[in-house]
PDB file of N, CA and C in Angstrom:
ATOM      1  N   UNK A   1    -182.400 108.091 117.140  1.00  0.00           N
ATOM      2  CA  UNK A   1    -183.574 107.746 116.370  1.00  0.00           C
ATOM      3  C   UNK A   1    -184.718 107.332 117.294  1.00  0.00           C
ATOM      4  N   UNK A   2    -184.418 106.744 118.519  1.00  0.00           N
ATOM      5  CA  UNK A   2    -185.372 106.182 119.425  1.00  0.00           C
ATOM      6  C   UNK A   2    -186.459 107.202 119.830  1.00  0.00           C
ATOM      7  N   UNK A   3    -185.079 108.491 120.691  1.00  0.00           N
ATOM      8  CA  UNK A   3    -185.830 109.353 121.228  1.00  0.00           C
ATOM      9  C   UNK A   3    -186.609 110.296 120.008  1.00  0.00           C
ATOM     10  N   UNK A   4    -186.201 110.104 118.601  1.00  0.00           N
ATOM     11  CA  UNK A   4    -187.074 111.002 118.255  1.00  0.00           C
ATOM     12  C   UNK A   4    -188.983 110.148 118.174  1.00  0.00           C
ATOM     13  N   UNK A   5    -188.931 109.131 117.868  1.00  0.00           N
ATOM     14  CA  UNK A   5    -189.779 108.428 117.859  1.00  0.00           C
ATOM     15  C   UNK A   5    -190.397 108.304 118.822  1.00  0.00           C
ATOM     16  N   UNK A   6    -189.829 108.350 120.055  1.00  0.00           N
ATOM     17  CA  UNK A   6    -190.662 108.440 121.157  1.00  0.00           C
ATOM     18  C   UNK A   6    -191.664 110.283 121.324  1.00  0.00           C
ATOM     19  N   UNK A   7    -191.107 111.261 120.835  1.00  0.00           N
ATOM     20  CA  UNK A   7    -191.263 112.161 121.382  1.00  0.00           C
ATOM     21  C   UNK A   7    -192.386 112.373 120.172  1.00  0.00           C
ATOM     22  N   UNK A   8    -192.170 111.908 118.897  1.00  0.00           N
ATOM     23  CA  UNK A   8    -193.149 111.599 117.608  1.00  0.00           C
ATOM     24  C   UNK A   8    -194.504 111.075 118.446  1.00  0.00           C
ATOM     25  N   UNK A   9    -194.423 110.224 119.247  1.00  0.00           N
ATOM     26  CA  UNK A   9    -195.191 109.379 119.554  1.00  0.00           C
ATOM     27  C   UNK A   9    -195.996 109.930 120.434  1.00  0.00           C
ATOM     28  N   UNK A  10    -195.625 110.918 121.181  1.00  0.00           N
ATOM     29  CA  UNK A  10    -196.199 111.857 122.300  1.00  0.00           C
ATOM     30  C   UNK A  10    -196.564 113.085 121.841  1.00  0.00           C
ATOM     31  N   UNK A  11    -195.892 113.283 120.965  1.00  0.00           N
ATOM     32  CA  UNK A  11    -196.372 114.618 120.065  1.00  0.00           C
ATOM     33  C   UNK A  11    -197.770 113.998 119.679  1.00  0.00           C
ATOM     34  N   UNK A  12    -197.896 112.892 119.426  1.00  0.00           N
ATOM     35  CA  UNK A  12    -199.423 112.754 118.429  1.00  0.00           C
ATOM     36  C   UNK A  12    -200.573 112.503 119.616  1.00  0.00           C
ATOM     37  N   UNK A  13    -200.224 111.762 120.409  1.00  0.00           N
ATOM     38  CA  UNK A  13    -200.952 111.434 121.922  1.00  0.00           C
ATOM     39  C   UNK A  13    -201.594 112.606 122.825  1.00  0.00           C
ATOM     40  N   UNK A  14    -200.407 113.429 123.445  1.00  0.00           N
ATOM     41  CA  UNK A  14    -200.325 114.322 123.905  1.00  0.00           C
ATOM     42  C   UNK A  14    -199.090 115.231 123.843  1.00  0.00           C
ATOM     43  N   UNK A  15    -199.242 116.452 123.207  1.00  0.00           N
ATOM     44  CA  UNK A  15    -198.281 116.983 122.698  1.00  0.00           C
ATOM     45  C   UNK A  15    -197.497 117.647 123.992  1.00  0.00           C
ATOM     46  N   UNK A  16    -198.298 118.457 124.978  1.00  0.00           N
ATOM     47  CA  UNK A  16    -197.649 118.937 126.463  1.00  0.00           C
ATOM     48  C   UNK A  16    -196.608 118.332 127.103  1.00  0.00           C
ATOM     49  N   UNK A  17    -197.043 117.029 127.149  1.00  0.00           N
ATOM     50  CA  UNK A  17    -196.125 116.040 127.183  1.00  0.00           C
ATOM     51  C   UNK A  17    -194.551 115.672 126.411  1.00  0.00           C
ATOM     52  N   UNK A  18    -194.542 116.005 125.045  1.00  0.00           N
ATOM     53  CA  UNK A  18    -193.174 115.887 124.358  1.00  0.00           C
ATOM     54  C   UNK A  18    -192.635 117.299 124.323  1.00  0.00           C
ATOM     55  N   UNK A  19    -193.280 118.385 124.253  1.00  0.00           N
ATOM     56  CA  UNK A  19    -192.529 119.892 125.253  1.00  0.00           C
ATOM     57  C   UNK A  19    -192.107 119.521 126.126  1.00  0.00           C
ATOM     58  N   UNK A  20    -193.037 118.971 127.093  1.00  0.00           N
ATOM     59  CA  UNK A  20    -192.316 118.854 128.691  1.00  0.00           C
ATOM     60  C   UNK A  20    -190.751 117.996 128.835  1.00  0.00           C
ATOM     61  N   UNK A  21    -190.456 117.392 127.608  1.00  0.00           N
ATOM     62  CA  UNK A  21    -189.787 116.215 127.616  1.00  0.00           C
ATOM     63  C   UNK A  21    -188.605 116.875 127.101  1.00  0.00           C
ATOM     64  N   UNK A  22    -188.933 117.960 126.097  1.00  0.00           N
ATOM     65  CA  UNK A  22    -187.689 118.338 124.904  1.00  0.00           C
ATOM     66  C   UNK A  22    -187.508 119.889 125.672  1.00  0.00           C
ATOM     67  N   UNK A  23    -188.323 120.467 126.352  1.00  0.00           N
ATOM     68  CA  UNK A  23    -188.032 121.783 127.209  1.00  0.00           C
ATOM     69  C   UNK A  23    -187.648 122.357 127.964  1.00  0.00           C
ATOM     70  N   UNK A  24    -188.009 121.053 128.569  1.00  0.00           N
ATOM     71  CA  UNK A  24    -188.556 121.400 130.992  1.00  0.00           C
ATOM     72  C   UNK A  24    -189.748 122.126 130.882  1.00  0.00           C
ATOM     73  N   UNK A  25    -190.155 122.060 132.331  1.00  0.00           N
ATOM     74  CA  UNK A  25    -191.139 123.259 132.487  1.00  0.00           C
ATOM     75  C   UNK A  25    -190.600 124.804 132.515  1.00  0.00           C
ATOM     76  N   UNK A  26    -191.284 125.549 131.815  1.00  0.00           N
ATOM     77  CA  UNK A  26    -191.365 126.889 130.890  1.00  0.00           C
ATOM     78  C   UNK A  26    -192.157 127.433 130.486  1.00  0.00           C
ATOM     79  N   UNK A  27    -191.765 128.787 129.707  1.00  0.00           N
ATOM     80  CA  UNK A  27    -192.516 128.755 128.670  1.00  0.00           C
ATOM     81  C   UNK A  27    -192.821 128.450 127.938  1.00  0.00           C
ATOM     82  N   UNK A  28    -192.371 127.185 126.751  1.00  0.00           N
ATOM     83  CA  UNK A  28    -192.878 126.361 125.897  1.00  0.00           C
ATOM     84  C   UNK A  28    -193.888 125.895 126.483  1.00  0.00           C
ATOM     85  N   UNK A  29    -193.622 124.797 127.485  1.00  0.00           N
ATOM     86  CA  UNK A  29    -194.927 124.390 128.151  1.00  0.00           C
ATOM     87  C   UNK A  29    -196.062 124.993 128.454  1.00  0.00           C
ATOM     88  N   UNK A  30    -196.111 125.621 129.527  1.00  0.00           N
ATOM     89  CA  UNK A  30    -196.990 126.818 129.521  1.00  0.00           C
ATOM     90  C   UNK A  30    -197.992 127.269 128.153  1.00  0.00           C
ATOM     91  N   UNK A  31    -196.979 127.444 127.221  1.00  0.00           N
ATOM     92  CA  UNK A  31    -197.834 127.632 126.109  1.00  0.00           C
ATOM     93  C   UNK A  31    -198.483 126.719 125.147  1.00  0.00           C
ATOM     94  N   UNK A  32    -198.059 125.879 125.230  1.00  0.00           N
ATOM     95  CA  UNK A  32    -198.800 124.476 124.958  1.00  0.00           C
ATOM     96  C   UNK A  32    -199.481 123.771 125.328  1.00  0.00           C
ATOM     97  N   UNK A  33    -199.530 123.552 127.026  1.00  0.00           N
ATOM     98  CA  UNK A  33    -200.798 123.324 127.606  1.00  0.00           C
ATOM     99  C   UNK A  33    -201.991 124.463 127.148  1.00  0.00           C
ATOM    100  N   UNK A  34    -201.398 125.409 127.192  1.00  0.00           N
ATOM    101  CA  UNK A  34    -202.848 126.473 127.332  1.00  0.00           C
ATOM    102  C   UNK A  34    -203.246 126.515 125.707  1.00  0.00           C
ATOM    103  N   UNK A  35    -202.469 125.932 124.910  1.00  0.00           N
ATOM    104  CA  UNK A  35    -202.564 125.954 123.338  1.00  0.00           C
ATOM    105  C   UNK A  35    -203.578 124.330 123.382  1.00  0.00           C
ATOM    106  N   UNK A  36    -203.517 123.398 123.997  1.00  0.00           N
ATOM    107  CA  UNK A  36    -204.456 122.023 124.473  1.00  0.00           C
ATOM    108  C   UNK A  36    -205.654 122.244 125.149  1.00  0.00           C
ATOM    109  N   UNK A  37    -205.730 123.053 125.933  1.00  0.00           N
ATOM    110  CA  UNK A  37    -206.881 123.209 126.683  1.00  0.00           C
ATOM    111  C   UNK A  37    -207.959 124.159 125.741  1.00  0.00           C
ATOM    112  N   UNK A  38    -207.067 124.964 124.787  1.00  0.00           N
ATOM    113  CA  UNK A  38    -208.063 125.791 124.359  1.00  0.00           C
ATOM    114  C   UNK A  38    -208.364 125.376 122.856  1.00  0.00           C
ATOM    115  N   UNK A  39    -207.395 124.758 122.211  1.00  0.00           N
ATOM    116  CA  UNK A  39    -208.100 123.525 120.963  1.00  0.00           C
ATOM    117  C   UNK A  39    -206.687 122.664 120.741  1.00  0.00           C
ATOM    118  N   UNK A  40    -207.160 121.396 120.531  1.00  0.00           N
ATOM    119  CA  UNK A  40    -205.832 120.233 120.335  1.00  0.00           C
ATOM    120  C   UNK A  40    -205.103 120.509 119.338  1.00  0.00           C
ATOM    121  N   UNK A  41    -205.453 120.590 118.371  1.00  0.00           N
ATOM    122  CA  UNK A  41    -204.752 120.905 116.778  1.00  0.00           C
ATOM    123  C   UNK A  41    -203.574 121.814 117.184  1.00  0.00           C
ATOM    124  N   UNK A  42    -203.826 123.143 117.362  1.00  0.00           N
ATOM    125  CA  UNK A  42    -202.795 124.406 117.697  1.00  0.00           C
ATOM    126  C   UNK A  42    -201.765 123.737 118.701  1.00  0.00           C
ATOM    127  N   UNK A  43    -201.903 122.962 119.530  1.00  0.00           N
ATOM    128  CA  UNK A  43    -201.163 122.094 120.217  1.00  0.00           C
ATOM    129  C   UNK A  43    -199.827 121.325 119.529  1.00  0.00           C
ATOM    130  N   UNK A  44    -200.688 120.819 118.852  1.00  0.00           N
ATOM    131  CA  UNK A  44    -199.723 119.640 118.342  1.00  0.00           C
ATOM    132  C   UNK A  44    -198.950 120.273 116.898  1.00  0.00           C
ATOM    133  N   UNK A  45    -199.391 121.620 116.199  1.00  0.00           N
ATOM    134  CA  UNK A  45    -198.856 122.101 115.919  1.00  0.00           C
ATOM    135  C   UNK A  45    -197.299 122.814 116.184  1.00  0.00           C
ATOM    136  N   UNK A  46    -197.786 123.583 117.691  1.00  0.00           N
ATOM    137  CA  UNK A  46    -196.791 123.937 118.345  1.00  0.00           C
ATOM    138  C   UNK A  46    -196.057 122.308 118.849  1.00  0.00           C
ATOM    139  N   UNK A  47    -196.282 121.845 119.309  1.00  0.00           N
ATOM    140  CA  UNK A  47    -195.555 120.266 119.511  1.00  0.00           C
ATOM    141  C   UNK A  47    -194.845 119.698 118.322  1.00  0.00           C
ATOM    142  N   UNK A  48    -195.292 119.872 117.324  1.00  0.00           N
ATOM    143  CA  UNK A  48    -194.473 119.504 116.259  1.00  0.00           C
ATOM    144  C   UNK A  48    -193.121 120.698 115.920  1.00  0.00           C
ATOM    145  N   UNK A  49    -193.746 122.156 115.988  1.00  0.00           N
ATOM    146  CA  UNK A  49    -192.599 122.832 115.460  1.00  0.00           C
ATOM    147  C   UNK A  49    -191.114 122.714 116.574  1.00  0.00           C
ATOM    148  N   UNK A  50    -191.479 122.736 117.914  1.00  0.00           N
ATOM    149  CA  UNK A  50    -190.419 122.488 118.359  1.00  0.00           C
ATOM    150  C   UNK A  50    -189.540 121.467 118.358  1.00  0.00           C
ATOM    151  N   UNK A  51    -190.219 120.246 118.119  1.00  0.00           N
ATOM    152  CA  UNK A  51    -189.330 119.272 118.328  1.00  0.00           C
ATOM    153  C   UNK A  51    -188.999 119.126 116.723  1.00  0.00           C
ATOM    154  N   UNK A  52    -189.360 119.528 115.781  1.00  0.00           N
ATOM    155  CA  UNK A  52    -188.882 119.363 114.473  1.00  0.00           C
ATOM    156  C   UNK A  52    -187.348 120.140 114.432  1.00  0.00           C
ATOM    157  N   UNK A  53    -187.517 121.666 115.046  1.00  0.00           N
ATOM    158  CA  UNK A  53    -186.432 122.637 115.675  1.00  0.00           C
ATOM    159  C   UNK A  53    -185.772 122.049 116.144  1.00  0.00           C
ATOM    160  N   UNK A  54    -185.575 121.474 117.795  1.00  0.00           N
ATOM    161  CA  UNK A  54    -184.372 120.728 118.311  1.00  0.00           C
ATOM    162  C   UNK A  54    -183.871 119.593 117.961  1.00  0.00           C
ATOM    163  N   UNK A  55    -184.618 118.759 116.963  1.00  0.00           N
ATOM    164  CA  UNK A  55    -183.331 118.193 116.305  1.00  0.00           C
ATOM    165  C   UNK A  55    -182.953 118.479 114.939  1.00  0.00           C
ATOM    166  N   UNK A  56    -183.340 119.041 114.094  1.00  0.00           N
ATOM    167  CA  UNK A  56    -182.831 120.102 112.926  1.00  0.00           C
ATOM    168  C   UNK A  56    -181.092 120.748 114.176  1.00  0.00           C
ATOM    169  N   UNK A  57    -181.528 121.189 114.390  1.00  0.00           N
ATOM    170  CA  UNK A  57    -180.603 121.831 116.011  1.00  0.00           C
ATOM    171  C   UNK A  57    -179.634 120.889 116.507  1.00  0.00           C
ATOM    172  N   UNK A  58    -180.109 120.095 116.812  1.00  0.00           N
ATOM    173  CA  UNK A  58    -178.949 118.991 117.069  1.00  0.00           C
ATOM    174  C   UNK A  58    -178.246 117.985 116.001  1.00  0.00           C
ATOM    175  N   UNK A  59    -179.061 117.853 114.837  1.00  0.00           N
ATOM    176  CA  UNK A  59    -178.356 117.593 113.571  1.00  0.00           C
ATOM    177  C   UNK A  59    -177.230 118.597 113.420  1.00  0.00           C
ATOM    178  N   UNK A  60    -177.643 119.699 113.213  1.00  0.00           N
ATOM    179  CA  UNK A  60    -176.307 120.560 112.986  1.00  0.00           C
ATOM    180  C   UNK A  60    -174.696 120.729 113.944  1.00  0.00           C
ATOM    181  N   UNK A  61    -175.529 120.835 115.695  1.00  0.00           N
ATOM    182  CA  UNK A  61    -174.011 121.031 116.564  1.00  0.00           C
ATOM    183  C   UNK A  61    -173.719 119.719 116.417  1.00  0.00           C
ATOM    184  N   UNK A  62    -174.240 118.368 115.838  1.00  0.00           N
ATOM    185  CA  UNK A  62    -173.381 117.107 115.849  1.00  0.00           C
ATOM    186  C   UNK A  62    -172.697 117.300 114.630  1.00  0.00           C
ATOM    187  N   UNK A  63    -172.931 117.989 113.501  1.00  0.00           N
ATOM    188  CA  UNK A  63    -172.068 118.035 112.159  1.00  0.00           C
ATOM    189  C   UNK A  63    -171.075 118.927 112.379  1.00  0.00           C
ATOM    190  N   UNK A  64    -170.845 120.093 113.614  1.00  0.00           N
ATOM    191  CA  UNK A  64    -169.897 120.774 113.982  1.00  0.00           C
ATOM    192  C   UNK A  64    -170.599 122.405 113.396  1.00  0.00           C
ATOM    193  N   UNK A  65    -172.072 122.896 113.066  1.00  0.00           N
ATOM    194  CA  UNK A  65    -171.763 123.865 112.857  1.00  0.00           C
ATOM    195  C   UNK A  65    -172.827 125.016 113.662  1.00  0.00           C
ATOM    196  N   UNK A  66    -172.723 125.743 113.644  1.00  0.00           N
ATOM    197  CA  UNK A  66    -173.666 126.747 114.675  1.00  0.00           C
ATOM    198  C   UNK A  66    -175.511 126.206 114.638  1.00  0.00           C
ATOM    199  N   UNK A  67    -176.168 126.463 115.425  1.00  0.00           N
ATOM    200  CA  UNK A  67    -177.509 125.745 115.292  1.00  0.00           C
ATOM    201  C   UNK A  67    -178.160 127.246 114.372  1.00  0.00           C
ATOM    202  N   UNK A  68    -177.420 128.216 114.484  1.00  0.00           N
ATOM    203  CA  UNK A  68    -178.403 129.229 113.707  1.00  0.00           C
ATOM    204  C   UNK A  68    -178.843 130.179 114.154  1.00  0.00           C
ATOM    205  N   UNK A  69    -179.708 131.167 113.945  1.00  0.00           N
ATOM    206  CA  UNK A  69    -180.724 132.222 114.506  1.00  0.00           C
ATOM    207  C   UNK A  69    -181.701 131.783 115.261  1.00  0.00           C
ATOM    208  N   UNK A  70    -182.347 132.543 116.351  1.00  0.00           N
ATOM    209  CA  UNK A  70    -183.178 132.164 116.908  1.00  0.00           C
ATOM    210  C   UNK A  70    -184.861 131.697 116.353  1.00  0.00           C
ATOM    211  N   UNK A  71    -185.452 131.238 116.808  1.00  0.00           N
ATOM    212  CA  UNK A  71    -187.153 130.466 116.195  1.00  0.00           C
ATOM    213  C   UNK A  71    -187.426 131.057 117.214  1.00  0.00           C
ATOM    214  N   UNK A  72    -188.587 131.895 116.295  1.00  0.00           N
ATOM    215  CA  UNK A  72    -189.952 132.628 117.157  1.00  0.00           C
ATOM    216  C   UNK A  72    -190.432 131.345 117.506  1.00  0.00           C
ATOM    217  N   UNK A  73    -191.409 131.649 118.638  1.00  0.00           N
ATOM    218  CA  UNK A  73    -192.049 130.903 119.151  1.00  0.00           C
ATOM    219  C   UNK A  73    -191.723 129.957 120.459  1.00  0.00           C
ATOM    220  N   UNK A  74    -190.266 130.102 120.381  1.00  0.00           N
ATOM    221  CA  UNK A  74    -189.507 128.798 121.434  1.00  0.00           C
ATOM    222  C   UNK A  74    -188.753 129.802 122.170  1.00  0.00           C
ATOM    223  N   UNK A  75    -189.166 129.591 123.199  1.00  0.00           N
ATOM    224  CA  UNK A  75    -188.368 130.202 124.546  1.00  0.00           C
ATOM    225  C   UNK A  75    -187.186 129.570 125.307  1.00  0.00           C
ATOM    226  N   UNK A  76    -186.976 127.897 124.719  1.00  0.00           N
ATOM    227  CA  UNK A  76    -186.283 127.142 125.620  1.00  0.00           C
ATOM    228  C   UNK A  76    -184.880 127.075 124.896  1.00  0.00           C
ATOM    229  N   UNK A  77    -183.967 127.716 125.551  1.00  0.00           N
ATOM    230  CA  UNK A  77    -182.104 127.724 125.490  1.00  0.00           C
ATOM    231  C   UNK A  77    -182.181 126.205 124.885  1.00  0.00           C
ATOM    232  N   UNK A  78    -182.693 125.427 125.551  1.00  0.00           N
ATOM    233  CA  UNK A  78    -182.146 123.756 125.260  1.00  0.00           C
ATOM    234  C   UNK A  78    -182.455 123.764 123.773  1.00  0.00           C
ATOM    235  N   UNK A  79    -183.844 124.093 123.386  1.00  0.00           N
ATOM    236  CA  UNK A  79    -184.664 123.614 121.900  1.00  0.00           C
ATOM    237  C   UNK A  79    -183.460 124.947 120.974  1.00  0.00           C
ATOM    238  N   UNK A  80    -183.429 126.093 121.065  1.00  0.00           N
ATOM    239  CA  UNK A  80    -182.269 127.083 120.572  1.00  0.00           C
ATOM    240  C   UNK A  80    -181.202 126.418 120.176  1.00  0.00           C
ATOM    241  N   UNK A  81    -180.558 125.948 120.858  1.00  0.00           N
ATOM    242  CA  UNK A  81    -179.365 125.840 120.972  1.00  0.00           C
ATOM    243  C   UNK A  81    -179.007 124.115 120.386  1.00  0.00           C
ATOM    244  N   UNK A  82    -180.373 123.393 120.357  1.00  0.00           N
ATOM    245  CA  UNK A  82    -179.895 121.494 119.531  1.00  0.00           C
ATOM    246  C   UNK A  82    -179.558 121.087 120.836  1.00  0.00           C
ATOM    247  N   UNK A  83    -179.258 121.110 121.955  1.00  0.00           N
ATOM    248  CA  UNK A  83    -179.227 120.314 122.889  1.00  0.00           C
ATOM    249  C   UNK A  83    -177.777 120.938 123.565  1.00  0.00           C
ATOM    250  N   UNK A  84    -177.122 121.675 122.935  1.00  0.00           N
ATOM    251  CA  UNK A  84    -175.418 122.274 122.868  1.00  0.00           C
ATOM    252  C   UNK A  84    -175.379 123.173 124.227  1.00  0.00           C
ATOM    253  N   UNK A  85    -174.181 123.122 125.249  1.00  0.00           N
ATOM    254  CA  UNK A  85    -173.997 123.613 126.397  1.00  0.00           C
ATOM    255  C   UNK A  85    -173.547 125.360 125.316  1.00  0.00           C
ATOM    256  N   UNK A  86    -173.342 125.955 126.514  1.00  0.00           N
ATOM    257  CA  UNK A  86    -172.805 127.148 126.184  1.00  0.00           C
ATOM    258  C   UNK A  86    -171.369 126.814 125.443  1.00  0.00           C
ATOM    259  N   UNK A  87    -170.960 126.271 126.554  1.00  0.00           N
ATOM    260  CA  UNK A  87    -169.572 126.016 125.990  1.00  0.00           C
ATOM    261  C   UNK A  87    -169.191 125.635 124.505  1.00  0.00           C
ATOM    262  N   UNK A  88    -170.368 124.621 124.364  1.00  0.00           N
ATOM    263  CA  UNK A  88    -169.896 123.793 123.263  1.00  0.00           C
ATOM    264  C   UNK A  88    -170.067 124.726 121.932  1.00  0.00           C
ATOM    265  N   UNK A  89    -170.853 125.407 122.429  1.00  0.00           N
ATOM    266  CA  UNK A  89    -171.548 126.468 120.967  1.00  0.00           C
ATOM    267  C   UNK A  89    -170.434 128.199 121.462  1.00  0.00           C
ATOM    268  N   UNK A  90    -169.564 127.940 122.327  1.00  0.00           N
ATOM    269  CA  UNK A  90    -168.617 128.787 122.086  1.00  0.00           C
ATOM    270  C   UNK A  90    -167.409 128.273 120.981  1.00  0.00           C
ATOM    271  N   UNK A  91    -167.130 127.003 121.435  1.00  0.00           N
ATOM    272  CA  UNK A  91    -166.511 126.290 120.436  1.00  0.00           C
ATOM    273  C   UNK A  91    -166.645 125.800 119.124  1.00  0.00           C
ATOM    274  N   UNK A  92    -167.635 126.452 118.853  1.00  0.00           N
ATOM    275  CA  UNK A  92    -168.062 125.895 117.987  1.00  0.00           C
ATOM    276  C   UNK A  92    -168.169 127.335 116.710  1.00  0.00           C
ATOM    277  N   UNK A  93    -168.299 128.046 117.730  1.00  0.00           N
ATOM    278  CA  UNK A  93    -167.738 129.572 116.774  1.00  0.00           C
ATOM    279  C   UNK A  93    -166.268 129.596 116.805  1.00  0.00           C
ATOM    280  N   UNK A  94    -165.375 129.468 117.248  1.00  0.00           N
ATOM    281  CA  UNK A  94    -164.433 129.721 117.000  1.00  0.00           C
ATOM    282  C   UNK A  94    -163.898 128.742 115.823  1.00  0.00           C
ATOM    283  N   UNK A  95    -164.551 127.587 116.026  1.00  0.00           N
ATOM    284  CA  UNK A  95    -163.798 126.362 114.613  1.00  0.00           C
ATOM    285  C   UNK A  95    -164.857 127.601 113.456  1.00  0.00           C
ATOM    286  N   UNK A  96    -166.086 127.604 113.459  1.00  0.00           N
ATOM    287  CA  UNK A  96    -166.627 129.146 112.082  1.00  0.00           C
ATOM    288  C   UNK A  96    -165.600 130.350 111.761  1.00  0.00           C
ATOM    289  N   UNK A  97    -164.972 130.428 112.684  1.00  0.00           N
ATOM    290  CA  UNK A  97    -164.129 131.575 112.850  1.00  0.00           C
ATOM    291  C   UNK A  97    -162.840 131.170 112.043  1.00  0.00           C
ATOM    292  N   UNK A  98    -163.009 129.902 112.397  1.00  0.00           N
ATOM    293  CA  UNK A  98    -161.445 129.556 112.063  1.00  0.00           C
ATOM    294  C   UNK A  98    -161.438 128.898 110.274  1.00  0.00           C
ATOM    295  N   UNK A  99    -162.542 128.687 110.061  1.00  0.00           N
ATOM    296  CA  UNK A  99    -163.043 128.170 108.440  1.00  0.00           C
ATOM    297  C   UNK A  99    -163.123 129.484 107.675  1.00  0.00           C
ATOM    298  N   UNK A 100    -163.711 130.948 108.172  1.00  0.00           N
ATOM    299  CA  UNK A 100    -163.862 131.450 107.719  1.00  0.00           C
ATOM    300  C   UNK A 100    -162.632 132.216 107.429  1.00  0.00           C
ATOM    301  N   UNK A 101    -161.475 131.950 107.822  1.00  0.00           N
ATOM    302  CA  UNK A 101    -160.005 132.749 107.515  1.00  0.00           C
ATOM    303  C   UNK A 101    -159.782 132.429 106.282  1.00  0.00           C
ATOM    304  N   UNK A 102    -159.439 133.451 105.833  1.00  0.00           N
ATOM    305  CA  UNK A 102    -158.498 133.057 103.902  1.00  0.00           C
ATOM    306  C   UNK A 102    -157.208 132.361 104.278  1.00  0.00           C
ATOM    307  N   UNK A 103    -157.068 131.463 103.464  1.00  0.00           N
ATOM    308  CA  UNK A 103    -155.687 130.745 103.700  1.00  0.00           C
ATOM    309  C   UNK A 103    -154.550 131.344 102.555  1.00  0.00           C
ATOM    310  N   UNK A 104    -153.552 131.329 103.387  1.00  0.00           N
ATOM    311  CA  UNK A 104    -152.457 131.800 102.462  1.00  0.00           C
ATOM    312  C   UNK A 104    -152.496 131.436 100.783  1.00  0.00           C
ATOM    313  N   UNK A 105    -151.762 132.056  99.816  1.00  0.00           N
ATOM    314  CA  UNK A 105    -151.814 131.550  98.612  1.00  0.00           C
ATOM    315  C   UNK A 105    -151.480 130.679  98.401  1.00  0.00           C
ATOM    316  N   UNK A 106    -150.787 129.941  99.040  1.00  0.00           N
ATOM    317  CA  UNK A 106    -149.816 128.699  98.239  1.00  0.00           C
ATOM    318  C   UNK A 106    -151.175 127.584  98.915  1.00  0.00           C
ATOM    319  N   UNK A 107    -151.797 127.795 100.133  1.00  0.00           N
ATOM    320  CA  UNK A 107    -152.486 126.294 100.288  1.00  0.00           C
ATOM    321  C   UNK A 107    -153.823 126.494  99.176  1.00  0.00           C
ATOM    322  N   UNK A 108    -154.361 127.916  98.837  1.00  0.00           N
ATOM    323  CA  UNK A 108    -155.258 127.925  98.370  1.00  0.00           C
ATOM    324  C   UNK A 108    -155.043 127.600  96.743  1.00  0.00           C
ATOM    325  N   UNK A 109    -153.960 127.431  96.298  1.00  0.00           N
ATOM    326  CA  UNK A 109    -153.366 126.970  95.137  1.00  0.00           C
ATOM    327  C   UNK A 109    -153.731 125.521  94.902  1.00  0.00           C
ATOM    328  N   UNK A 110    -152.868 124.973  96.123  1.00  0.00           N
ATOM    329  CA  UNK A 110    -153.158 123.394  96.271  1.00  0.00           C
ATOM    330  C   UNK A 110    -154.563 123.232  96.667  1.00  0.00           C
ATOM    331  N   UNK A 111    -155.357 123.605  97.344  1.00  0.00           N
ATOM    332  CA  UNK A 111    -156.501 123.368  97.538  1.00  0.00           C
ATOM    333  C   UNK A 111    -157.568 123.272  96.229  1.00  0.00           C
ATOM    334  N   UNK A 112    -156.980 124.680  95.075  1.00  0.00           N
ATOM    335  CA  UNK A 112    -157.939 124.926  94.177  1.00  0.00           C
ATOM    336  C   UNK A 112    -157.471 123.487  92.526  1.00  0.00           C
ATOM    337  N   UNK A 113    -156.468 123.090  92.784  1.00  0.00           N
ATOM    338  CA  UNK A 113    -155.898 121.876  92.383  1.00  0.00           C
ATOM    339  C   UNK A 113    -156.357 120.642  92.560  1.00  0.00           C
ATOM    340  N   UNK A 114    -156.538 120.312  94.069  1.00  0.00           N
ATOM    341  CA  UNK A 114    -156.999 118.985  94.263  1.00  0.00           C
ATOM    342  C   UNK A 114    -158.642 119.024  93.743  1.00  0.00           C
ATOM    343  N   UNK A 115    -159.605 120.412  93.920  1.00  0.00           N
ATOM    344  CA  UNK A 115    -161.368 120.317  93.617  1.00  0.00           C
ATOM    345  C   UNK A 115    -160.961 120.406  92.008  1.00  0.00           C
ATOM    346  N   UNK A 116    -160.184 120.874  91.773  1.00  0.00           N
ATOM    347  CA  UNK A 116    -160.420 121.617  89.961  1.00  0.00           C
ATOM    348  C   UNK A 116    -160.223 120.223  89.337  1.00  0.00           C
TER     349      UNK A 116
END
């Protein structure tokens, strides 16, 4: 909650700044400075959509489930991905993989028993 507030806080100040923070230097950056220099608003626009993205993004790989399709506009693996290593978002398909199997009849019996 801290860091989102902090990066809230820099988003409204200077938005280059909470890219630089939630990105690295990149292309996000890159495009956000040059989105500041050439009018503030479009800035903090783009400053808002990403960081609204990486933690939408990291809400999800902390609930256990894929962060999703890619967002135009964001170039950065980190903001893509919720903050999630490769690894973790390999693992993280295979538990999808593993939800998405039909379960035999007899558990799906008991299963449709305990919701019904």
């Amino acid at each position: 909650m801290f860091k989102r507030l902090v990066i809230l806080f820099f988003n409204l100040l200077f938005p280059p700044l909470a890219v630089l923070l939630l990105c690295g230097f990149g292309a996000d950056f890159a495009m956000n400075c040059f989105l500041f220099v050439l009018a503030i608003i479009p800035s903090h626009i783009h400053g808002m959509y990403i960081s609204f993205v990486y933690f939408h993004r990291k809400n999800k790989v902390r609930k256990g489930r894929l962060p999703g399709r890619r967002r135009g506009l964001i170039y950065s693996e980190k903001v893509q991905n919720g903050g999630a290593t490769q690894g973790q978002l390999n693992d993280l398909k295979v538990l999808e993989q593993d939800r998405a199997r039909p379960m035999d009849g007899k558990k799906v019996q008991r299963e449709w028993r305990k919701t019904g």
